[in-house]
Protein backbone atom coordinates (compact mmCIF):
# COMPACT_ATOMS: atom_id res chain seq x y z
CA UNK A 1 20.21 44.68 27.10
CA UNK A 2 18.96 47.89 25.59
CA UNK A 3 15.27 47.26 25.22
CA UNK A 4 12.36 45.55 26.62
CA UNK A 5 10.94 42.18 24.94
CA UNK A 6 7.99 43.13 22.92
CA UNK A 7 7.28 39.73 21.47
CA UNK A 8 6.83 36.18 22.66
CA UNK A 9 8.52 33.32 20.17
CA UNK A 10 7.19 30.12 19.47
CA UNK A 11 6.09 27.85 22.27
CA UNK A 12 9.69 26.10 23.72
CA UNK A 13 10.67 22.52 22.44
CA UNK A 14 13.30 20.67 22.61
CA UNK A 15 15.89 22.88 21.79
CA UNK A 16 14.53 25.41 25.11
CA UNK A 17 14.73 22.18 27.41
CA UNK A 18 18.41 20.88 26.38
CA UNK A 19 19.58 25.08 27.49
CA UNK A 20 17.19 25.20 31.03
CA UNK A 21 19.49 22.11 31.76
CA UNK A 22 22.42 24.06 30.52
CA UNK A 23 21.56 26.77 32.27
CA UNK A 24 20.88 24.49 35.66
CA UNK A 25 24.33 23.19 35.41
CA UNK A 26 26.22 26.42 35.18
CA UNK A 27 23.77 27.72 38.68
CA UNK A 28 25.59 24.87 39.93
CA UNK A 29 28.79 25.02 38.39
CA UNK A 30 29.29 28.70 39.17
CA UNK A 31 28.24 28.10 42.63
CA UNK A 32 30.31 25.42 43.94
CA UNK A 33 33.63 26.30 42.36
CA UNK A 34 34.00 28.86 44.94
CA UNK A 35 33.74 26.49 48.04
CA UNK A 36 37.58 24.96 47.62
CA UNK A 37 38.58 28.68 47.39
CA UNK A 38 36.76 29.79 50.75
CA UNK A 39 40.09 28.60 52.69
CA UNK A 40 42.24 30.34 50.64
CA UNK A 41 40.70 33.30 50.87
CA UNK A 42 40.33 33.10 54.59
CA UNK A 43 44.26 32.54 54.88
CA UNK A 44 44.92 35.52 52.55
CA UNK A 45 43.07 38.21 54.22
CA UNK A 46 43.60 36.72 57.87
CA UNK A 47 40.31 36.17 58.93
CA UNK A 48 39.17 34.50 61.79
CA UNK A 49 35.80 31.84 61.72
CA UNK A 50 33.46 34.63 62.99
CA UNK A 51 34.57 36.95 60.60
CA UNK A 52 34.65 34.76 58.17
CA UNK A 53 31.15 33.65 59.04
CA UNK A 54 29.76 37.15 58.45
CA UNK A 55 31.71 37.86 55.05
CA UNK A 56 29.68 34.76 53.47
CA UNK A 57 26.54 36.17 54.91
CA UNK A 58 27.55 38.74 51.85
CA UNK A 59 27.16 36.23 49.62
CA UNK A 60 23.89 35.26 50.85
CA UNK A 61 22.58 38.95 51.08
CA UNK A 62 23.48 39.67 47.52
CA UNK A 63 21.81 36.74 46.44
CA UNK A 64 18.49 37.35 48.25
CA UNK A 65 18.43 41.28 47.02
CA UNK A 66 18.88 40.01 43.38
CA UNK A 67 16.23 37.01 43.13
CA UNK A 68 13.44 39.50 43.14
CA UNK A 69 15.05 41.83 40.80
CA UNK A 70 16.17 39.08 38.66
CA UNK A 71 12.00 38.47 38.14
CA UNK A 72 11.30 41.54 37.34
CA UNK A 73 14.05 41.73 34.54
CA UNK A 74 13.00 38.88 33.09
CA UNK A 75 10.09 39.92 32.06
CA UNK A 76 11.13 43.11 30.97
CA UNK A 77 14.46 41.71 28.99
CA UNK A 78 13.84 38.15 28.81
CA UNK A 79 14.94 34.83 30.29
CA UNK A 80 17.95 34.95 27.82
CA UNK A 81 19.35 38.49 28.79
CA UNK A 82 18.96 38.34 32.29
CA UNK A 83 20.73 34.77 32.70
CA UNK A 84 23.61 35.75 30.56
CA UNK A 85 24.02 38.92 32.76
CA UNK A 86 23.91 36.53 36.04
CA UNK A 87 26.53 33.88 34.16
CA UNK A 88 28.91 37.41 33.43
CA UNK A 89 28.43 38.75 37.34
CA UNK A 90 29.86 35.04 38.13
CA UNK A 91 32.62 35.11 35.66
CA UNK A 92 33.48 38.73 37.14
CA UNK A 93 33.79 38.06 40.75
CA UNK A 94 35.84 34.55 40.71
CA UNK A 95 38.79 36.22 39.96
CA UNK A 96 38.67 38.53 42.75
CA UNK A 97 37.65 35.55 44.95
CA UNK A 98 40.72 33.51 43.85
CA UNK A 99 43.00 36.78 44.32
CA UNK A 100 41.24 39.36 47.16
CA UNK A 101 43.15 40.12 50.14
CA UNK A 102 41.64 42.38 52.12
CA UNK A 103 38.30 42.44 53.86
CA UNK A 104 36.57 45.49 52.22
CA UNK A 105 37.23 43.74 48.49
CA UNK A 106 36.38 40.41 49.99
CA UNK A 107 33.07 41.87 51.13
CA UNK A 108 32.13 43.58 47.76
CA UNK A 109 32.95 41.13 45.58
CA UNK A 110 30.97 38.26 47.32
CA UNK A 111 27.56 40.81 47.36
CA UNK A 112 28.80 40.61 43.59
CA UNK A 113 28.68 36.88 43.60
CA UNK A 114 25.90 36.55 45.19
CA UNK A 115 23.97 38.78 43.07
CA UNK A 116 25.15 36.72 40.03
CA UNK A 117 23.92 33.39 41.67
CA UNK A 118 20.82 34.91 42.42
CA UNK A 119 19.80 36.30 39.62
CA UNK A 120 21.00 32.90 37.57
CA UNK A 121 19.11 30.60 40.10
CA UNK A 122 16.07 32.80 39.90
CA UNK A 123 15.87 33.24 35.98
CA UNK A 124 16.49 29.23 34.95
CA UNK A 125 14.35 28.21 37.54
CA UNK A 126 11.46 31.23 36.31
CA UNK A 127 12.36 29.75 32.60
CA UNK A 128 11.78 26.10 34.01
CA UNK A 129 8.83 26.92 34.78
CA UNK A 130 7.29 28.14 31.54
CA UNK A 131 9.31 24.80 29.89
CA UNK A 132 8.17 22.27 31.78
CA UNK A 133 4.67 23.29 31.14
CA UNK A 134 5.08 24.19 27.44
CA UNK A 135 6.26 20.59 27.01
CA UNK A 136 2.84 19.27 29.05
CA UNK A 137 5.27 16.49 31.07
CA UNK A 138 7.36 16.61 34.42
CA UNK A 139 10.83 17.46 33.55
CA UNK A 140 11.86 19.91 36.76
CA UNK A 141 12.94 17.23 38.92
CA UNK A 142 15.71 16.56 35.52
CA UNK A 143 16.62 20.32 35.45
CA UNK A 144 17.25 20.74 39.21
CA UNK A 145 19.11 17.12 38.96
CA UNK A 146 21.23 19.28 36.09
CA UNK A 147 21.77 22.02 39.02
CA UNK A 148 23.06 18.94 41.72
CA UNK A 149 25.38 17.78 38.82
CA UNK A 150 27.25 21.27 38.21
CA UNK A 151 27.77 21.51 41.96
CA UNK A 152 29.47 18.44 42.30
CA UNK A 153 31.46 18.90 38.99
CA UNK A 154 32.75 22.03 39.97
CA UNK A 155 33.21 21.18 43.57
CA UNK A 156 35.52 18.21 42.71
CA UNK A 157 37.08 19.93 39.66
CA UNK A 158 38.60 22.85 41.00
CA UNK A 159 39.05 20.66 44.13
CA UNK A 160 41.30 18.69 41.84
CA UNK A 161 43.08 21.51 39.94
CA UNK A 162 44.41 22.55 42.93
CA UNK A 163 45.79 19.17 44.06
CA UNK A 164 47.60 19.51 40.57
CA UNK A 165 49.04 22.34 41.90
CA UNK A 166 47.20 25.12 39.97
CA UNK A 167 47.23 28.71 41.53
CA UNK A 168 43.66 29.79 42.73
CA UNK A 169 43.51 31.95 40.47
CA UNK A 170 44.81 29.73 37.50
CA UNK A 171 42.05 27.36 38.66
CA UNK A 172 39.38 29.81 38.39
CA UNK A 173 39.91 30.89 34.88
CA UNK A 174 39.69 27.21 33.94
CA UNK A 175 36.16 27.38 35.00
CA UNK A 176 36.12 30.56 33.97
CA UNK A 177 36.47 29.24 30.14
CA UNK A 178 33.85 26.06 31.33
CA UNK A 179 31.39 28.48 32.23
CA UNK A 180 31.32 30.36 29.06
CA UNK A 181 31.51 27.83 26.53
CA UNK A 182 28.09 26.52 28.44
CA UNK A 183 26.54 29.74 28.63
CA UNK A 184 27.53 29.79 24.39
CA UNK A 185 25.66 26.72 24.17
CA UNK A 186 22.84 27.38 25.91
CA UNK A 187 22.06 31.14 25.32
CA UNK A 188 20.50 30.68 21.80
CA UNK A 189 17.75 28.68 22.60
CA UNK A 190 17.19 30.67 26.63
CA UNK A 191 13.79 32.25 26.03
CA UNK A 192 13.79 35.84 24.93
CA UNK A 193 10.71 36.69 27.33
CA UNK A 194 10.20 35.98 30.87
CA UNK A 195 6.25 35.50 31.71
CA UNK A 196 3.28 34.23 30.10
CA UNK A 197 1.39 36.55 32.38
CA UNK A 198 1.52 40.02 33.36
CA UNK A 199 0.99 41.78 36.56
CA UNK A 200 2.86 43.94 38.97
CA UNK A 201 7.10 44.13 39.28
CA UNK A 202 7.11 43.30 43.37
CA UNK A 203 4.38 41.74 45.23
CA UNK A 204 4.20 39.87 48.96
CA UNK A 205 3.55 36.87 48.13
CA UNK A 206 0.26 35.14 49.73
CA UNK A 207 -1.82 32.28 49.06
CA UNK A 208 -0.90 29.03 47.56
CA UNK A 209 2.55 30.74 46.76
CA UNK A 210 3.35 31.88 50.43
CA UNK A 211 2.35 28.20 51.32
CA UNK A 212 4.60 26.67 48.64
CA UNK A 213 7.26 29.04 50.02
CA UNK A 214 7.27 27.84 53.61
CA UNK A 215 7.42 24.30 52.21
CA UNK A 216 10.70 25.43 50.31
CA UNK A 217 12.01 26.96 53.15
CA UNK A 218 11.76 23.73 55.03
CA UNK A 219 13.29 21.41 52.84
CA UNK A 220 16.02 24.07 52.13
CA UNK A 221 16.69 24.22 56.00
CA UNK A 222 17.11 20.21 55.91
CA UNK A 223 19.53 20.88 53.01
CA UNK A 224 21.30 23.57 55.16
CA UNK A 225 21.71 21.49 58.35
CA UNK A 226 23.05 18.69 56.06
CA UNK A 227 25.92 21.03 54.70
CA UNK A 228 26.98 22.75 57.90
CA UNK A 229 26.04 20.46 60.60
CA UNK A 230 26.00 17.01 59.85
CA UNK A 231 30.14 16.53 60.11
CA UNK A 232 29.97 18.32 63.26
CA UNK A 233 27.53 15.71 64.83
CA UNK A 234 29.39 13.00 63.07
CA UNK A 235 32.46 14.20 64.83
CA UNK A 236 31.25 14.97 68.17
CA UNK A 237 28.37 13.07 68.96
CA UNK A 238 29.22 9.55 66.56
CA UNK A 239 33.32 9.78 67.39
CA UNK A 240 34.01 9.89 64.02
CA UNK A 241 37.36 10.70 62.69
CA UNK A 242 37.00 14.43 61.27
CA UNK A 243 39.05 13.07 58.13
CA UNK A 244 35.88 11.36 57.68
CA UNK A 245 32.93 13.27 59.25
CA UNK A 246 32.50 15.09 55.36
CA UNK A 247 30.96 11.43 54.20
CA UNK A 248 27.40 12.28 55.81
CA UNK A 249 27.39 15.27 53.66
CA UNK A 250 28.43 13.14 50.60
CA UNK A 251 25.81 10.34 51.52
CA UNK A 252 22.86 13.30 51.59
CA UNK A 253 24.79 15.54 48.13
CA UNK A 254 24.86 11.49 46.15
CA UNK A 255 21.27 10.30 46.87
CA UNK A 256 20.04 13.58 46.40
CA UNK A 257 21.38 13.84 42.98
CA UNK A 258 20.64 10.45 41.87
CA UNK A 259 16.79 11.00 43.60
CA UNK A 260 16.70 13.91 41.09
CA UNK A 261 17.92 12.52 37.93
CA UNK A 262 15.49 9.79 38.43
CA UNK A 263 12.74 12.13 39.47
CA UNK A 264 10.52 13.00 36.72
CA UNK A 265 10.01 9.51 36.05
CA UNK A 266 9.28 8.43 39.59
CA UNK A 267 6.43 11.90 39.83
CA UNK A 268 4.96 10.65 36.43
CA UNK A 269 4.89 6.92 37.83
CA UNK A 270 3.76 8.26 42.10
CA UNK A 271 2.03 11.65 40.95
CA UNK A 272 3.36 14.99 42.77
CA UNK A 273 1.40 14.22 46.01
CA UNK A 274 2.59 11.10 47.15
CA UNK A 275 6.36 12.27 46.03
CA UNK A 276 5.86 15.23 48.73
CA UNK A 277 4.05 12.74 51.24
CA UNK A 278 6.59 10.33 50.67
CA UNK A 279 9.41 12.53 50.19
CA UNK A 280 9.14 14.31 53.61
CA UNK A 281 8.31 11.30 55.75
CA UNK A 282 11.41 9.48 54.51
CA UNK A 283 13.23 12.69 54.63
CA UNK A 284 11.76 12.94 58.32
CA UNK A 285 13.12 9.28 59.27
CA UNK A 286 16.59 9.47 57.76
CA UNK A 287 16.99 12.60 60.12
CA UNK A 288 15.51 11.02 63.13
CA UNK A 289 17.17 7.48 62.64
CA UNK A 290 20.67 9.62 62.13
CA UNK A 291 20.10 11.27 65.39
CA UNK A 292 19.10 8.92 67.78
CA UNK A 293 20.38 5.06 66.09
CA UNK A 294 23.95 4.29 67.78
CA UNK A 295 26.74 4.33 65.41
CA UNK A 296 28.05 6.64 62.91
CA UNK A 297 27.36 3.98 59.54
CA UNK A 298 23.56 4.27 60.71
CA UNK A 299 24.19 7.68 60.74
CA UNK A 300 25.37 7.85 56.90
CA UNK A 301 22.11 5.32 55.98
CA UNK A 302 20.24 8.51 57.84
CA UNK A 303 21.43 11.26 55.90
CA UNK A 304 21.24 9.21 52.86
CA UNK A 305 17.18 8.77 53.08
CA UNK A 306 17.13 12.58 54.10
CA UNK A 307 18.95 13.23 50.52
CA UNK A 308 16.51 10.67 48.64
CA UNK A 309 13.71 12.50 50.29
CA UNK A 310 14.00 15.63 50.30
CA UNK A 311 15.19 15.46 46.05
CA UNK A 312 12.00 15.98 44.10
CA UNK A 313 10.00 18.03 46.64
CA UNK A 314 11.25 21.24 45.83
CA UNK A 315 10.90 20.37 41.49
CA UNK A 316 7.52 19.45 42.35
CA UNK A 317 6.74 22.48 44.30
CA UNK A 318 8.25 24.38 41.44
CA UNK A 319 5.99 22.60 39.26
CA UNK A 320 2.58 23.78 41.61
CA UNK A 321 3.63 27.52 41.17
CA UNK A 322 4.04 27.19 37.21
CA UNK A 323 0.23 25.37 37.48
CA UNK A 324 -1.01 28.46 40.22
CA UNK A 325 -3.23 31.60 38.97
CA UNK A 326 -2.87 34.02 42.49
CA UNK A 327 0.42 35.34 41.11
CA UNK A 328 2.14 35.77 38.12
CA UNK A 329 5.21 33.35 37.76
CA UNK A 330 7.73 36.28 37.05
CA UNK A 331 6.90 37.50 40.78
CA UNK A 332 6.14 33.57 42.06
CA UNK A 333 9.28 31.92 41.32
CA UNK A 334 11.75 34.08 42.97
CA UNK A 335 9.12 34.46 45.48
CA UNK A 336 9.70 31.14 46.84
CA UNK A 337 13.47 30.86 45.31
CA UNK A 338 14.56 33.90 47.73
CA UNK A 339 12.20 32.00 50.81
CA UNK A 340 14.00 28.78 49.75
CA UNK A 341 17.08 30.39 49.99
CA UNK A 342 16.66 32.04 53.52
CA UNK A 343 16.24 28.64 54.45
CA UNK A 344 19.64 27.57 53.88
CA UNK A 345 21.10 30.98 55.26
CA UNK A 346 19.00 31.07 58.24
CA UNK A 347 18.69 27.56 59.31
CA UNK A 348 22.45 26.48 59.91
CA UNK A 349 22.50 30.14 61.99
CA UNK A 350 18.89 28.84 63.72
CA UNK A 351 20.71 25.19 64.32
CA UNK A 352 23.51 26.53 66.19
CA UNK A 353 21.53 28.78 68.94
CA UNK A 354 18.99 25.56 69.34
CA UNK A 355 22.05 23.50 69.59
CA UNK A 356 23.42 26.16 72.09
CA UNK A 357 20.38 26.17 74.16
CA UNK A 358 20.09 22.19 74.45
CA UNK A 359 21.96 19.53 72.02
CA UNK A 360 22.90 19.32 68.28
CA UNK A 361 20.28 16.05 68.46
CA UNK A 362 16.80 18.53 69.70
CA UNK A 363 17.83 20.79 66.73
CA UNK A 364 18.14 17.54 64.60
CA UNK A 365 14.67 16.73 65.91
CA UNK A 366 13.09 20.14 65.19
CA UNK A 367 13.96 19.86 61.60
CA UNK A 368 12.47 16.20 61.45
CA UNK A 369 9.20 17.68 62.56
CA UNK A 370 8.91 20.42 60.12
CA UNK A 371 9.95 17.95 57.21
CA UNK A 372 7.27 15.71 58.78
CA UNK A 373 4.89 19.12 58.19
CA UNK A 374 5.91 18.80 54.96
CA UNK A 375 4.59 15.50 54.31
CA UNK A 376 1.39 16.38 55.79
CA UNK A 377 1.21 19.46 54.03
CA UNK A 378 1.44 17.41 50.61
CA UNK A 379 -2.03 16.17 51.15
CA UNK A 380 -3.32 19.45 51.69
CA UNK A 381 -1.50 21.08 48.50
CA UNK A 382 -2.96 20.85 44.98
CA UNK A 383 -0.42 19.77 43.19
């Protein structure tokens, strides 16, 4: 990247949607393939679960610092530049994931990571944006689907190279190679500009985007409870086996993904407000029936509604900000990508001292309020 974009191409076609999917499944991909190595890496440099705890926060630091930055590039460089960067910060630190030893390296290199994801998961979702309303239909429901299906593929696939009996680290450059024959497929047709609007680098973000934020950090909260505590209720408040408490994660991860590949056609056919309406008061049940209906295969029905749900709010909300005029969409999307994303870094944290204070079931609650605040607030917001 050795000079700004001057120039804007042609308005994006078909070509420009087949890479933002692309692009959505290696935000995925990339992401994911490093949760089979987090217990390796936690028996290689001795760490306890506290420590542990607060090397991801790393992760999740790096990735917050680099969303805003990543906006701000993008404009400057272009969509294309700054996601290939991202897809190379990935590629860089996996290897030092699959191999690091010691805390200090294990701290560095997930800022590192973290900074690649952000920047990644800022820039497709910026260049969704700008897409989806290029092409004058609703196609970001599809392209976050794209994102579900990379972290499941790369979840399961290193998962499975390692049950092969692949090193780590012999895993890793498998997807590795994955990762950049995508990011060769996609890059030609990323966009080589990052806004159809100019305005300042950084800005607080207010308004209708601030609003769209707080919805995103909602839903992402829901999302966060579902990955960190649902198989500990499972296990101690439903008796189920631990082998098994992981399934009310998998119920939420498959209906979730499915609610998103069948998304755009469901907003065209319900419109964005009733999805949102909808959305969070089914979202809003699922949680409540999973926390107070007897029986852990209620349970799994529960978190599966909260995954149906809670799919196409966020695409839709990602939809309002491309359709918004009180901020450019270079500052707006990682505006709320980086609130959306303190959501699912904060909320497990917020979920354990409620829990703490009271029961895993109040926190449960709490969250199937707010998501019910979502569904109210989809009447409100002009979508």
């Amino acid at each position: 990247m050795t000079a700004a974009v001057t120039q804007k191409p042609v308005v994006p076609g078909r070509l420009e949607q087949m890479s933002t999917r692309m692009a959505f499944f290696i935000a995925g991909f990339g992401v994911a393939a490093w949760a089979p190595l987090v217990p390796y890496a936690k028996a290689r440099a001795g760490l306890d679960e506290a420590t542990l705890g607060l090397l991801l926060l790393c992760l999740g630091a790096g990735s917050i610092l680099a969303m805003p930055i990543a906006g701000m590039l993008a404009t400057r460089y272009g969509c294309r530049n700054v996601t290939i960067a991202g897809t190379l910060l990935i590629c860089l630190a996996l290897p030092l994931l699959a191999t690091a030893s010691t805390v200090a390296l294990l701290i560095a290199t997930l800022f590192v990571f973290g900074a690649g994801l952000g920047v990644v998961d800022s820039t497709v979702n910026l260049q969704a944006v700008i897409v989806e309303r290029a092409s004058g239909r609703n196609m970001m429901s599809g392209f976050h689907g794209l994102f579900s299906v990379g972290g499941i593929a790369g979840a399961a696939g290193v998962s499975a190279l390692l049950a092969l009996g692949l090193t780590p680290l012999w895993a890793i450059a498998v997807v590795i190679v994955l990762l950049l024959a995508a990011l060769a497929k996609a890059a030609p047709h990323l966009l080589p500009y990052g806004s159809e609007s100019s305005g300042p680098a950084f800005a607080i973000p207010h308004g209708v985007v601030l609003f769209i934020g707080v919805l995103c950090f909602i839903v992402f909260l829901a999302e966060g409870a579902m990955l960190d505590w649902s198989a500990v209720f499972l296990s101690a408040e439903k008796h189920i086996g631990e082998a098994y408490a992981g399934l009310g994660y998998a119920a939420f991860a498959v209906t979730m993904t499915a609610g998103r590949l069948l998304g755009d056609t469901l907003v065209r056919r319900l419109g964005p407000t009733r999805v949102i309406v909808l959305g969070g008061a089914l979202a809003a049940l699922g949680l409540a029936l999973a926390t107070l209906a007897p029986g852990w295969q209620v349970a799994l029905l529960g978190y599966a509604l909260v995954g149906a749900g809670c799919s196409n709010i966020v695409p839709v909300l990602y939809s309002a900000v491309g359709k918004q005029t009180v901020m450019p969409e270079h500052i707006a999307v990682p505006a709320i990508t980086t609130l959306g994303y303190a959501g699912i870094l904060a909320g497990p944290a917020a979920i354990g001292f409620v829990a703490h204070a009271s029961s895993l079931s109040v926190a449960f609650l709490m969250i199937a309020a707010l998501l019910l605040v979502v569904a109210i607030s989809g009447r409100i917001l002009r979508v």
